[in-house]
N, C-alpha and C. Protein backbone atom coordinates (compact mmCIF):
# COMPACT_ATOMS: atom_id res chain seq x y z
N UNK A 1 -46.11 31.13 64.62
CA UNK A 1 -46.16 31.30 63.20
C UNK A 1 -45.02 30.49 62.59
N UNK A 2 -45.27 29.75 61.30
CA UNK A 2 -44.70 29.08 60.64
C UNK A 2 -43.96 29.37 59.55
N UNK A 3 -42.52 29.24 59.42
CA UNK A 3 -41.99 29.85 58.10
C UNK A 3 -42.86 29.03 56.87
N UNK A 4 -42.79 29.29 55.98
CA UNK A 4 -43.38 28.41 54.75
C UNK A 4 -42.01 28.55 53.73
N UNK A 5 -41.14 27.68 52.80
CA UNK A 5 -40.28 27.43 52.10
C UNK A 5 -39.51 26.60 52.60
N UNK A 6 -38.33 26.66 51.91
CA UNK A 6 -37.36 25.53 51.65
C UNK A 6 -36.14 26.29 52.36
N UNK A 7 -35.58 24.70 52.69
CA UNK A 7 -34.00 24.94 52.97
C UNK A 7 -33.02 25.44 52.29
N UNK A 8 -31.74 25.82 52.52
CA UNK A 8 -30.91 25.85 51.77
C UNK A 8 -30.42 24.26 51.34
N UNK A 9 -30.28 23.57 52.01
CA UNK A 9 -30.28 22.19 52.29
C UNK A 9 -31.17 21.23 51.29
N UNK A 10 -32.47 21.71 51.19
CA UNK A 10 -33.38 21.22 50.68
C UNK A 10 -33.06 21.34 48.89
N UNK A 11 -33.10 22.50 48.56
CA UNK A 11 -32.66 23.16 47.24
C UNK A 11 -31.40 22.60 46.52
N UNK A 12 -30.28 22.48 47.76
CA UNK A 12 -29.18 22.12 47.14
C UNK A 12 -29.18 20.27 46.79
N UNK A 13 -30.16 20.18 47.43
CA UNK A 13 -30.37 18.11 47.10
C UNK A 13 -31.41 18.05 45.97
N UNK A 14 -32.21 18.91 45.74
CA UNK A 14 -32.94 19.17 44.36
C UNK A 14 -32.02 19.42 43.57
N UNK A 15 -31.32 20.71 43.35
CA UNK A 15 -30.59 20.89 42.37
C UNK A 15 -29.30 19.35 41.96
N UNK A 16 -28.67 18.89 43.41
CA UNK A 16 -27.89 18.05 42.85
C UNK A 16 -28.71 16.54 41.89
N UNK A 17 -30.10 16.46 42.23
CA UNK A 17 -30.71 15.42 42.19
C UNK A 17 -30.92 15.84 40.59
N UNK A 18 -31.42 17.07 40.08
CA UNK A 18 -32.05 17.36 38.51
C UNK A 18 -30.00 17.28 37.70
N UNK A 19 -29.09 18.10 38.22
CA UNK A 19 -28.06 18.12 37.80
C UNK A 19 -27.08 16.05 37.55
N UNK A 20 -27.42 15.22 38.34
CA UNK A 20 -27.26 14.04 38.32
C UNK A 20 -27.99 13.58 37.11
N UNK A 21 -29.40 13.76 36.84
CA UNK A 21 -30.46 13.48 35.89
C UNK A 21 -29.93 13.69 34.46
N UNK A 22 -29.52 14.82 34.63
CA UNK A 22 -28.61 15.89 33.61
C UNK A 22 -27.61 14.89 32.79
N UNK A 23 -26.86 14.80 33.71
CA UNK A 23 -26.05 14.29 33.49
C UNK A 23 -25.72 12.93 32.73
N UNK A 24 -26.98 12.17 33.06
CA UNK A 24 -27.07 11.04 32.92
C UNK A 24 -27.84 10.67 31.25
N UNK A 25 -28.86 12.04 30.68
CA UNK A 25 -29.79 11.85 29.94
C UNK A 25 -28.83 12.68 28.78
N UNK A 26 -28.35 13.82 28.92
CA UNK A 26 -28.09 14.60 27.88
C UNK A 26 -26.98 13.78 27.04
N UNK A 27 -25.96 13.13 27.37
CA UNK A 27 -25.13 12.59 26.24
C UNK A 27 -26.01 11.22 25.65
N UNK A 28 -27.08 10.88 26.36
CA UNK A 28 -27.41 9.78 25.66
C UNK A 28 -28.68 10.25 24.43
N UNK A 29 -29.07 11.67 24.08
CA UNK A 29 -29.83 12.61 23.73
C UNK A 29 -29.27 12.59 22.04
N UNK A 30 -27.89 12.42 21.95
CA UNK A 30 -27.78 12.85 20.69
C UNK A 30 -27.10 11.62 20.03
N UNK A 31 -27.58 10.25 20.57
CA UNK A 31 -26.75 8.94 20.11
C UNK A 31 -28.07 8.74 19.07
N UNK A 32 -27.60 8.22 18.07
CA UNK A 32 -28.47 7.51 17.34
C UNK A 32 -28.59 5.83 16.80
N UNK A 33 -29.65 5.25 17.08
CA UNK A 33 -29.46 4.03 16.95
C UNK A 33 -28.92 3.17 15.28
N UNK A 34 -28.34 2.02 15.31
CA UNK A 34 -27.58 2.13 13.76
C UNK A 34 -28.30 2.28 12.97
N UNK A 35 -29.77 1.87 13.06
CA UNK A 35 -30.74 2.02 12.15
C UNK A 35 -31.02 3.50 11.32
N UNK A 36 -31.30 4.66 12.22
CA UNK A 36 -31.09 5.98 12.20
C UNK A 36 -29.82 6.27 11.16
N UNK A 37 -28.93 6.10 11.86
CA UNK A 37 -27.54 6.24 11.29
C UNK A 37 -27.26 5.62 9.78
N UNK A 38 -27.81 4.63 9.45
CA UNK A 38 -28.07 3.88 8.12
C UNK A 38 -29.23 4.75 7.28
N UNK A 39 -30.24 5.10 7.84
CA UNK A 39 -30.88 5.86 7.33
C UNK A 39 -30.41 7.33 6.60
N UNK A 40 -29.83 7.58 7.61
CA UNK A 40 -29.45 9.58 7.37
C UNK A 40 -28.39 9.26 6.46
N UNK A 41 -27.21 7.74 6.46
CA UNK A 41 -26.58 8.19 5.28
C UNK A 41 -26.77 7.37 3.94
N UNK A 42 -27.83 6.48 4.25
CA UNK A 42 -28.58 6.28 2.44
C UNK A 42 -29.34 7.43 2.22
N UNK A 43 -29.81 8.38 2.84
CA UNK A 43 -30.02 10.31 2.81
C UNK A 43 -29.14 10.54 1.77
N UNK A 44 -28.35 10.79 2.70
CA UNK A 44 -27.06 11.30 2.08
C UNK A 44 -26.30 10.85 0.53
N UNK A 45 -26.26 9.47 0.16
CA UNK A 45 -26.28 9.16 -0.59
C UNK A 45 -26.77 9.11 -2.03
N UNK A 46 -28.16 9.07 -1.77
CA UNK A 46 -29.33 9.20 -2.65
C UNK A 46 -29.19 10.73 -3.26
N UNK A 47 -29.27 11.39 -2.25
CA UNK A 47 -29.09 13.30 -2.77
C UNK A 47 -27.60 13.63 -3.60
N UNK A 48 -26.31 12.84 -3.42
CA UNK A 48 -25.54 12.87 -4.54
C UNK A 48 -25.55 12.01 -5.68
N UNK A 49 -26.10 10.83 -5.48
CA UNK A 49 -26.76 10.28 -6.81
C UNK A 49 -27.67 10.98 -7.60
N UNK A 50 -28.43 11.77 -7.08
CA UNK A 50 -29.88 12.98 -7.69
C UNK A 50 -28.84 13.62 -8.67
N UNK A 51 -27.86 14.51 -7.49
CA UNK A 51 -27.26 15.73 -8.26
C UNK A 51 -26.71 14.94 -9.44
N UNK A 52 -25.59 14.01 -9.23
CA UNK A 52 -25.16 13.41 -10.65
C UNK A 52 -26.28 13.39 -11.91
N UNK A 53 -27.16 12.73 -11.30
CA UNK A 53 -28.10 12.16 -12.56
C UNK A 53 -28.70 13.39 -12.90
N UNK A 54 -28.82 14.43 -12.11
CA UNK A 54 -29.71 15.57 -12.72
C UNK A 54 -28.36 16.56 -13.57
N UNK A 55 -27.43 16.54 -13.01
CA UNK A 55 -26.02 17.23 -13.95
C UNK A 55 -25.76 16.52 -15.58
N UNK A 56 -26.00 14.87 -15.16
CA UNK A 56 -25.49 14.54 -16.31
C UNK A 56 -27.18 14.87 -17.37
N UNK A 57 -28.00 14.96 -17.71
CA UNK A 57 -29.31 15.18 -18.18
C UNK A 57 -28.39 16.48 -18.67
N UNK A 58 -28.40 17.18 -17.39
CA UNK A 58 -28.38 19.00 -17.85
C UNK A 58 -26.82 19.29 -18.88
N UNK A 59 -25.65 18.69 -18.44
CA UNK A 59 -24.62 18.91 -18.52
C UNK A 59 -24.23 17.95 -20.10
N UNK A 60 -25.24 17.41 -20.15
CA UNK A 60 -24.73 15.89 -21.40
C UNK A 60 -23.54 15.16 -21.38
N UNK A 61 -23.11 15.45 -19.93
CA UNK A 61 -22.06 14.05 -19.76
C UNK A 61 -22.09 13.30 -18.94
N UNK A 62 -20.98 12.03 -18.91
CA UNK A 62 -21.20 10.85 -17.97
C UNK A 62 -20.46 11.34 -16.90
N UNK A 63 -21.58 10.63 -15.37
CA UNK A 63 -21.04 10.93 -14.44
C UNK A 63 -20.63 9.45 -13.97
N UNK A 64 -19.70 9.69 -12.44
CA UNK A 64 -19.55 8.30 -12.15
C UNK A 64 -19.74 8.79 -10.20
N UNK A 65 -20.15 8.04 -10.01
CA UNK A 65 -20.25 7.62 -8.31
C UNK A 65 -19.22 6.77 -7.84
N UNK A 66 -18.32 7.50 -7.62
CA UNK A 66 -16.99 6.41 -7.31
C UNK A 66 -16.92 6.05 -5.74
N UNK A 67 -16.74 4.99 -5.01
CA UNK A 67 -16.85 3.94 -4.10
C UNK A 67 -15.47 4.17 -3.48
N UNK A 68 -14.61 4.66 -2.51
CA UNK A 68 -13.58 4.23 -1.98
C UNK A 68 -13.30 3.08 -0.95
N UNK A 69 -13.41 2.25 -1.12
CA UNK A 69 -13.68 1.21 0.07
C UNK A 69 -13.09 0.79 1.18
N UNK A 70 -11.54 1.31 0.87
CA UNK A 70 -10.75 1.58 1.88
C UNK A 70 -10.76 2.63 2.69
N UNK A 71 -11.12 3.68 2.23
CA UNK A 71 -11.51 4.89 2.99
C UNK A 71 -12.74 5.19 3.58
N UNK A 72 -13.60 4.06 2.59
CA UNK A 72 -15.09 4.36 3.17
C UNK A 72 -15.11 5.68 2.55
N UNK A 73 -15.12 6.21 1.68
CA UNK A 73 -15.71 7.65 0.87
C UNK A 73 -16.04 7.43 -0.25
N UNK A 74 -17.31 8.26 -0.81
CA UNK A 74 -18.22 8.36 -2.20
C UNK A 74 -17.77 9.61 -2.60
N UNK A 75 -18.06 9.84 -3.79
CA UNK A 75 -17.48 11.12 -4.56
C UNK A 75 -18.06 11.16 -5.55
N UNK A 76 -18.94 12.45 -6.17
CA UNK A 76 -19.49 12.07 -7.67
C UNK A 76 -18.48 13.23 -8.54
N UNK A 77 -18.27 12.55 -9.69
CA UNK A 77 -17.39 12.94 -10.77
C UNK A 77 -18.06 13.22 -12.14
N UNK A 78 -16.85 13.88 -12.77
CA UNK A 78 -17.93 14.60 -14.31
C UNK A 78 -17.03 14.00 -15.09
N UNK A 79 -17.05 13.66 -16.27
CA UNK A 79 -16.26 13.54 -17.16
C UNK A 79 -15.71 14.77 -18.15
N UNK A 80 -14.07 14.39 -18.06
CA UNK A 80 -13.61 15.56 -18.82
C UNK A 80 -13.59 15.77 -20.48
N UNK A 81 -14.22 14.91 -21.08
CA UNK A 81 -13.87 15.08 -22.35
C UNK A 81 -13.23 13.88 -23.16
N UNK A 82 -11.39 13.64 -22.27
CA UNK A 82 -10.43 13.40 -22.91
C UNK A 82 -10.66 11.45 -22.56
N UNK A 83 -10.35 10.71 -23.18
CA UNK A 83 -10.44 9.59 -23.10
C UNK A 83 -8.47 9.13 -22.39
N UNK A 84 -8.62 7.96 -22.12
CA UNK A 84 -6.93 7.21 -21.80
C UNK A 84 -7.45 5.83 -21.74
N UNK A 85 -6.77 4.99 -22.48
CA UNK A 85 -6.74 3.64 -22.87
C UNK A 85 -8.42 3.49 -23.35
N UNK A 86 -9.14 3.72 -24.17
CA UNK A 86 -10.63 4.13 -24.51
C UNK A 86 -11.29 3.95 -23.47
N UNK A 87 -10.80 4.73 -22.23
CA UNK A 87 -12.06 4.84 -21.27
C UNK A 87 -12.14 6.66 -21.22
N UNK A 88 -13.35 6.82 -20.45
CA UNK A 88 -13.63 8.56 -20.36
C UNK A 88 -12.33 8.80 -19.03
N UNK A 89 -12.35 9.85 -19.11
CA UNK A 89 -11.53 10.25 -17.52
C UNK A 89 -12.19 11.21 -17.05
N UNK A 90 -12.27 10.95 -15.41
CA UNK A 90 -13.04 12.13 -14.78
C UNK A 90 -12.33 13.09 -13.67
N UNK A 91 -13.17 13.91 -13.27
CA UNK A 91 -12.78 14.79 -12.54
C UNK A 91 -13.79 14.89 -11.59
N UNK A 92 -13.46 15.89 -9.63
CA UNK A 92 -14.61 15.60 -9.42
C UNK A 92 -15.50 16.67 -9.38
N UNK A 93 -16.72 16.92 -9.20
CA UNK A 93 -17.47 17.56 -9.65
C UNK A 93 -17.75 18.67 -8.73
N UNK A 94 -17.51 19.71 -9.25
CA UNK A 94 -17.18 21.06 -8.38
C UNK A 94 -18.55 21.53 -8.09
N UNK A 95 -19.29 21.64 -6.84
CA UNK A 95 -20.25 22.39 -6.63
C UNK A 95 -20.11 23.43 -4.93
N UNK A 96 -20.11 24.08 -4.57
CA UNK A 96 -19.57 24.82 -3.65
C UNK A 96 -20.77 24.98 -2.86
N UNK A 97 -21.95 24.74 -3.50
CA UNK A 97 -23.12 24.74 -2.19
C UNK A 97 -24.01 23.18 -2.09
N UNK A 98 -23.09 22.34 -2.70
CA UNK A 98 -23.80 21.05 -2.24
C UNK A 98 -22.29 20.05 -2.27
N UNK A 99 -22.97 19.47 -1.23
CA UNK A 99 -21.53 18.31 -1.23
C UNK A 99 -21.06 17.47 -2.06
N UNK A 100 -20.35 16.79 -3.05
CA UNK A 100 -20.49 16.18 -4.01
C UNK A 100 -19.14 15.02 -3.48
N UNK A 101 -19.13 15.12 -2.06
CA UNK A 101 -18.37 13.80 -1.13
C UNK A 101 -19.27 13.63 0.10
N UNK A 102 -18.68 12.23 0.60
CA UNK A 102 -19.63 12.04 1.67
C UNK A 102 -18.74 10.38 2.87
N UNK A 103 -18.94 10.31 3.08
CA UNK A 103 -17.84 9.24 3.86
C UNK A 103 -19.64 8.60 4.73
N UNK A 104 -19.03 6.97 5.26
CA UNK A 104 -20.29 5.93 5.51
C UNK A 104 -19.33 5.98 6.42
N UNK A 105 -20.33 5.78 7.75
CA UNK A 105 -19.52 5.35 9.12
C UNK A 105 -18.86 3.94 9.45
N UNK A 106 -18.10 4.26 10.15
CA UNK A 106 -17.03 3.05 10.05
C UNK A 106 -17.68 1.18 9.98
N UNK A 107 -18.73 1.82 11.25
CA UNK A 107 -19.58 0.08 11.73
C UNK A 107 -20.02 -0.20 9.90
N UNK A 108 -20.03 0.46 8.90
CA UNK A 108 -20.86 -0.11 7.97
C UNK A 108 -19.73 -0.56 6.64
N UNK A 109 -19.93 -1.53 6.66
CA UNK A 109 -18.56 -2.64 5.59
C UNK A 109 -19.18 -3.06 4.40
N UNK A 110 -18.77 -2.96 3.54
CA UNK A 110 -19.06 -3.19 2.31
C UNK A 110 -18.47 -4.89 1.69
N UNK A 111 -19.29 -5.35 1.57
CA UNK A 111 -19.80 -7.27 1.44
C UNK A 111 -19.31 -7.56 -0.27
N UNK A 112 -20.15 -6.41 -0.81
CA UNK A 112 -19.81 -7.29 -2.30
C UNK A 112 -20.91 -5.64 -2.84
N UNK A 113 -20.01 -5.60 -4.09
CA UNK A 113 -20.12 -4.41 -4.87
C UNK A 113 -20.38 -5.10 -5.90
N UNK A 114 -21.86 -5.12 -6.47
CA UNK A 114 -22.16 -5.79 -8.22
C UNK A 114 -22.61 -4.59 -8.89
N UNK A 115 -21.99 -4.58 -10.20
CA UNK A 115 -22.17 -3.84 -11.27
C UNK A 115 -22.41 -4.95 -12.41
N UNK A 116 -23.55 -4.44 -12.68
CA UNK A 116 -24.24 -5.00 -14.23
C UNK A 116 -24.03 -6.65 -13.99
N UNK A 117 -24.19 -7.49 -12.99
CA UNK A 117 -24.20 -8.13 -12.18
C UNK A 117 -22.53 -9.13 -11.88
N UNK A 118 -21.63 -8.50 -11.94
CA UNK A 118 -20.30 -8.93 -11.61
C UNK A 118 -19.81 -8.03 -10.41
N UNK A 119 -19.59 -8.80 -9.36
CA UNK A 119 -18.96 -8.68 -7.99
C UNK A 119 -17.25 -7.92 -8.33
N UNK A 120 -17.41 -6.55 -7.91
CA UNK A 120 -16.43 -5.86 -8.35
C UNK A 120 -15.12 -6.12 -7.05
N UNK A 121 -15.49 -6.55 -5.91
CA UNK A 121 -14.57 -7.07 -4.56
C UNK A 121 -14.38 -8.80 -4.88
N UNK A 122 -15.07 -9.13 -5.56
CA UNK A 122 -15.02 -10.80 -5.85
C UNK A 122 -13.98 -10.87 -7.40
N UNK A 123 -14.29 -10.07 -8.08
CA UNK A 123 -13.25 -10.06 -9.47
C UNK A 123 -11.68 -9.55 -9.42
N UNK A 124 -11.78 -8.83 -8.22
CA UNK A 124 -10.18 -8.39 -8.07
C UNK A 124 -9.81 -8.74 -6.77
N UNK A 125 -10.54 -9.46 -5.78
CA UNK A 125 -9.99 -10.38 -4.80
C UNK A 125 -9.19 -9.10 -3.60
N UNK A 126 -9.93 -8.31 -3.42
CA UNK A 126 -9.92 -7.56 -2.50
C UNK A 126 -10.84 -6.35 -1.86
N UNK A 127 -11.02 -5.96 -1.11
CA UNK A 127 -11.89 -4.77 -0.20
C UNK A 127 -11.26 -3.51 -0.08
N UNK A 128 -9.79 -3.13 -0.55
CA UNK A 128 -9.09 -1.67 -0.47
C UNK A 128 -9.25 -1.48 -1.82
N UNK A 129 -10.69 -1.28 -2.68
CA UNK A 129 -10.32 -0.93 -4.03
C UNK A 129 -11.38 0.80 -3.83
N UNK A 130 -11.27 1.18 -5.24
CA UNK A 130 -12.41 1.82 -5.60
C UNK A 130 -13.19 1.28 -6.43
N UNK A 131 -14.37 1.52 -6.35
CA UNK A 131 -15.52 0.80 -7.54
C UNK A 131 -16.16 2.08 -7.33
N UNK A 132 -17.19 2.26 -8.94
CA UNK A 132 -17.77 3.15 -9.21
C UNK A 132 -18.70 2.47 -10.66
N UNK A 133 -19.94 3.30 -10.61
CA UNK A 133 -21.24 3.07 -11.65
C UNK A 133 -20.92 4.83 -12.46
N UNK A 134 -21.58 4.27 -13.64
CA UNK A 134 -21.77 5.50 -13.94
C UNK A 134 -23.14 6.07 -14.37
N UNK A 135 -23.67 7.28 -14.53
CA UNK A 135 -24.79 7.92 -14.68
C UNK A 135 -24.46 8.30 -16.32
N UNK A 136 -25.39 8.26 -17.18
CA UNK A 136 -25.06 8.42 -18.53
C UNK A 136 -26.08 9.82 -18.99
N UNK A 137 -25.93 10.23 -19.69
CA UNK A 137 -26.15 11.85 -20.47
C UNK A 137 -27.69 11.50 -20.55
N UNK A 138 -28.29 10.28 -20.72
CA UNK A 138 -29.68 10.45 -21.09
C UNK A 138 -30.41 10.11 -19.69
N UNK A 139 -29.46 9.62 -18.56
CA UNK A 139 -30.70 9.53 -17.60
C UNK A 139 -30.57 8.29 -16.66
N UNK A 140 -30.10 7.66 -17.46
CA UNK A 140 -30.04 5.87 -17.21
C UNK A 140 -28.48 5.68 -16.22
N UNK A 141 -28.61 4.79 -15.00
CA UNK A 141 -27.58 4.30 -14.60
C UNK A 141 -27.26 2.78 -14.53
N UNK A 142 -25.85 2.71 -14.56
CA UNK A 142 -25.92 1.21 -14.32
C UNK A 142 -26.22 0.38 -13.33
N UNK A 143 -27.03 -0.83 -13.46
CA UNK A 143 -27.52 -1.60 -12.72
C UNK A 143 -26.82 -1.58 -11.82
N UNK A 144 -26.15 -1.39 -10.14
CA UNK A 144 -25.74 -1.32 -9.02
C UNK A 144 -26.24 -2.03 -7.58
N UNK A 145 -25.51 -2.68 -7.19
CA UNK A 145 -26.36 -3.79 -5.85
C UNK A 145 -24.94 -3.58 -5.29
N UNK A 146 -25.09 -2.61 -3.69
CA UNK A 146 -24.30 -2.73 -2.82
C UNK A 146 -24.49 -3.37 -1.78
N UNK A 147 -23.91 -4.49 -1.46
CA UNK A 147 -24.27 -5.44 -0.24
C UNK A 147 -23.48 -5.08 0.82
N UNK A 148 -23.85 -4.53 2.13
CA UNK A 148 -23.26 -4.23 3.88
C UNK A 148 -23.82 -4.65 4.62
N UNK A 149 -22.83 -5.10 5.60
CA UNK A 149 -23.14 -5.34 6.49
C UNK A 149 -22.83 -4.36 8.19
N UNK A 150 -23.59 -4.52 9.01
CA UNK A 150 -23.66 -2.99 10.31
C UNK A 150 -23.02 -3.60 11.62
N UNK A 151 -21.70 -3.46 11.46
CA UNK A 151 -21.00 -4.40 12.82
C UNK A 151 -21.45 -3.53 13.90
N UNK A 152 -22.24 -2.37 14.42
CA UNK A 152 -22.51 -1.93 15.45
C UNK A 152 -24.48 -2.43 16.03
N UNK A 153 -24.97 -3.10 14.88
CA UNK A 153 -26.33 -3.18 14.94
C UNK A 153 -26.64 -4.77 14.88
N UNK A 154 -26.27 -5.40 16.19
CA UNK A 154 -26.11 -7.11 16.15
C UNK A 154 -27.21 -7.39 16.61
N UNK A 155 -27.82 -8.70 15.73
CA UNK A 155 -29.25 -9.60 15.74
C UNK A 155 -29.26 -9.98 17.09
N UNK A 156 -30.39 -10.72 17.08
CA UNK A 156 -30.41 -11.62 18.42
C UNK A 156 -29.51 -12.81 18.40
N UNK A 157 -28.94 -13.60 17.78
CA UNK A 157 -27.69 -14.29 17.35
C UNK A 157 -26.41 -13.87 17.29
N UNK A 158 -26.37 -12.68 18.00
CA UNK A 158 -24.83 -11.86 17.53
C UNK A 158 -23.87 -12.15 16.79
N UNK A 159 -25.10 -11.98 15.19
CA UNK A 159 -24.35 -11.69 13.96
C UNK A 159 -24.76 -10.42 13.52
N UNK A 160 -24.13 -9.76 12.60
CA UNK A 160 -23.57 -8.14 12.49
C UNK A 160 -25.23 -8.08 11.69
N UNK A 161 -25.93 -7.27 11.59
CA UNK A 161 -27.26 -6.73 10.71
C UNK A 161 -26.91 -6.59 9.18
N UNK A 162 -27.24 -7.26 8.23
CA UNK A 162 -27.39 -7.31 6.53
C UNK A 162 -27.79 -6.61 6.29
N UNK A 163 -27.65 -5.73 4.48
CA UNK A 163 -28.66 -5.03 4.41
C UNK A 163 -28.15 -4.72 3.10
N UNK A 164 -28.82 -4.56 1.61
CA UNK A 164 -28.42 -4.07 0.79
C UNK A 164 -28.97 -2.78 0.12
N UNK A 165 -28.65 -2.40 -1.03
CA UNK A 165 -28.71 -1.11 -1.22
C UNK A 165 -28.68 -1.48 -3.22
N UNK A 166 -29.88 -1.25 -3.50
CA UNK A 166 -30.28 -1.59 -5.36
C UNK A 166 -30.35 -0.21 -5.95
N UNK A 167 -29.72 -0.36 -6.52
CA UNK A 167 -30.27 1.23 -7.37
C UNK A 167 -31.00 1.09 -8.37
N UNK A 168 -32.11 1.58 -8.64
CA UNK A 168 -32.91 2.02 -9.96
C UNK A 168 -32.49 2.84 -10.93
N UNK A 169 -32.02 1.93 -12.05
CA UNK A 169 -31.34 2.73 -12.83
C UNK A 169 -32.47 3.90 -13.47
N UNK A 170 -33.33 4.04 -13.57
CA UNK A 170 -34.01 4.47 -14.11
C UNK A 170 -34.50 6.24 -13.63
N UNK A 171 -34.31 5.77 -12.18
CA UNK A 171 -34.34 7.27 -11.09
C UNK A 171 -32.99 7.39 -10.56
N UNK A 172 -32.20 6.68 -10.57
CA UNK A 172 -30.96 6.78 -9.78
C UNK A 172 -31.27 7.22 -8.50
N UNK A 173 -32.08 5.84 -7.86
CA UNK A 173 -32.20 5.96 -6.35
C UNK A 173 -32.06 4.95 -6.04
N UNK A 174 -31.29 4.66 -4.68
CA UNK A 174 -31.06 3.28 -4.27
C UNK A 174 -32.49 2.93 -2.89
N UNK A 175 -32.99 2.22 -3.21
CA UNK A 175 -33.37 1.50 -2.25
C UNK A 175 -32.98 0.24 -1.27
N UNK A 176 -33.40 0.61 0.11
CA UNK A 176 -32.83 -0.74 0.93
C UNK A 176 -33.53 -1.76 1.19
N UNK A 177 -33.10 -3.09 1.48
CA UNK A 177 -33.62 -4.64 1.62
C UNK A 177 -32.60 -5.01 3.09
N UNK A 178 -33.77 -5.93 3.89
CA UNK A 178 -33.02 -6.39 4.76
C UNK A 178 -31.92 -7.27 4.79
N UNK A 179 -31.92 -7.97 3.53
CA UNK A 179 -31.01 -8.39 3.22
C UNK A 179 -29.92 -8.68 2.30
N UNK A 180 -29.03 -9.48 1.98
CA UNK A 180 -28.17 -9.26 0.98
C UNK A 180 -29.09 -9.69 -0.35
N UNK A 181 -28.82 -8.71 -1.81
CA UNK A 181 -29.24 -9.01 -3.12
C UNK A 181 -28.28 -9.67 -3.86
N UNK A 182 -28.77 -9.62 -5.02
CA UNK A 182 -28.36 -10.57 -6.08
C UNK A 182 -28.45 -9.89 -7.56
């Protein structure tokens, strides 16, 4: 008569064989390719442009989407009222169950920032600024073309992936193009 099963021997080279597998699949499980990653944070983006444009409608004031470029962080702001040198001044916009900041991952660099079509990194001759659009009380934003480029997502030429980002003033949603706008 014949035992029927497995070794101890046998089991323990299965288990090391699925645990190796393991090993090998699960950290590569939660990488996302830059494309993905560009995606989830023009997401991200778009949904604090909404809230602005839907605050300023509700709220009747100007908002602004301010740009940190050195930090790589967005922030949407309300205006307080009080003017300094005849511009508005803002504050940022307090909401406790939606984010109203958001930071772009590092691989993604910011090329050229146009507002109402003047290059806001080309007019002050640097990349550590802030730039910002604003959302106005009736609905309307200003014309906005953010041009990046994705140093982690390289062509077949290993040059960095283009890509810009237009906003519709009209919805205050940005849409993307494969390449740089104008």
């Amino acid at each position: 008569m014949t035992n029927k099963g497995f070794t101890l021997i046998e089991l323990l080279a299965a288990i090391a064989i699925i645990g190796l597998l393991a090993a090998i699949i699960v950290p590569n499980i939660g990488k996302r390719s830059p494309k993905e990653s560009r995606a989830k944070t023009l997401a991200k983006l778009n949904g604090m442009v909404q809230l602005a444009w839907r605050n300023a409608i509700v709220t009747n004031k100007i908002h602004s989407i301010k740009f940190n470029l050195k930090d790589g962080a967005i922030s949407v702001e309300i205006a307080t009222g009080k003017y300094k040198k005849g511009e508005p001044t803002f504050k940022p916009l307090d909401r406790s169950y939606i984010s109203t900041e958001m930071a772009w991952p590092n691989n993604l660099e910011v090329k050229q920032f146009i507002i109402e079509g003047k290059d806001e990194i080309k007019i002050r001759g640097r990349t550590d600024i802030s730039s910002w659009f604003y959302i106005m009380p009736d609905g309307l934003a200003q014309d906005v073309i953010v041009n990046f480029i994705d140093t982690k997502d390289l062509q077949p030429d290993e040059q960095p992936k283009t890509f810009g980002l237009v906003l519709n003033p009209f919805n205050a949603q940005f849409k993307v193009y494969d390449t740089f706008q104008k």
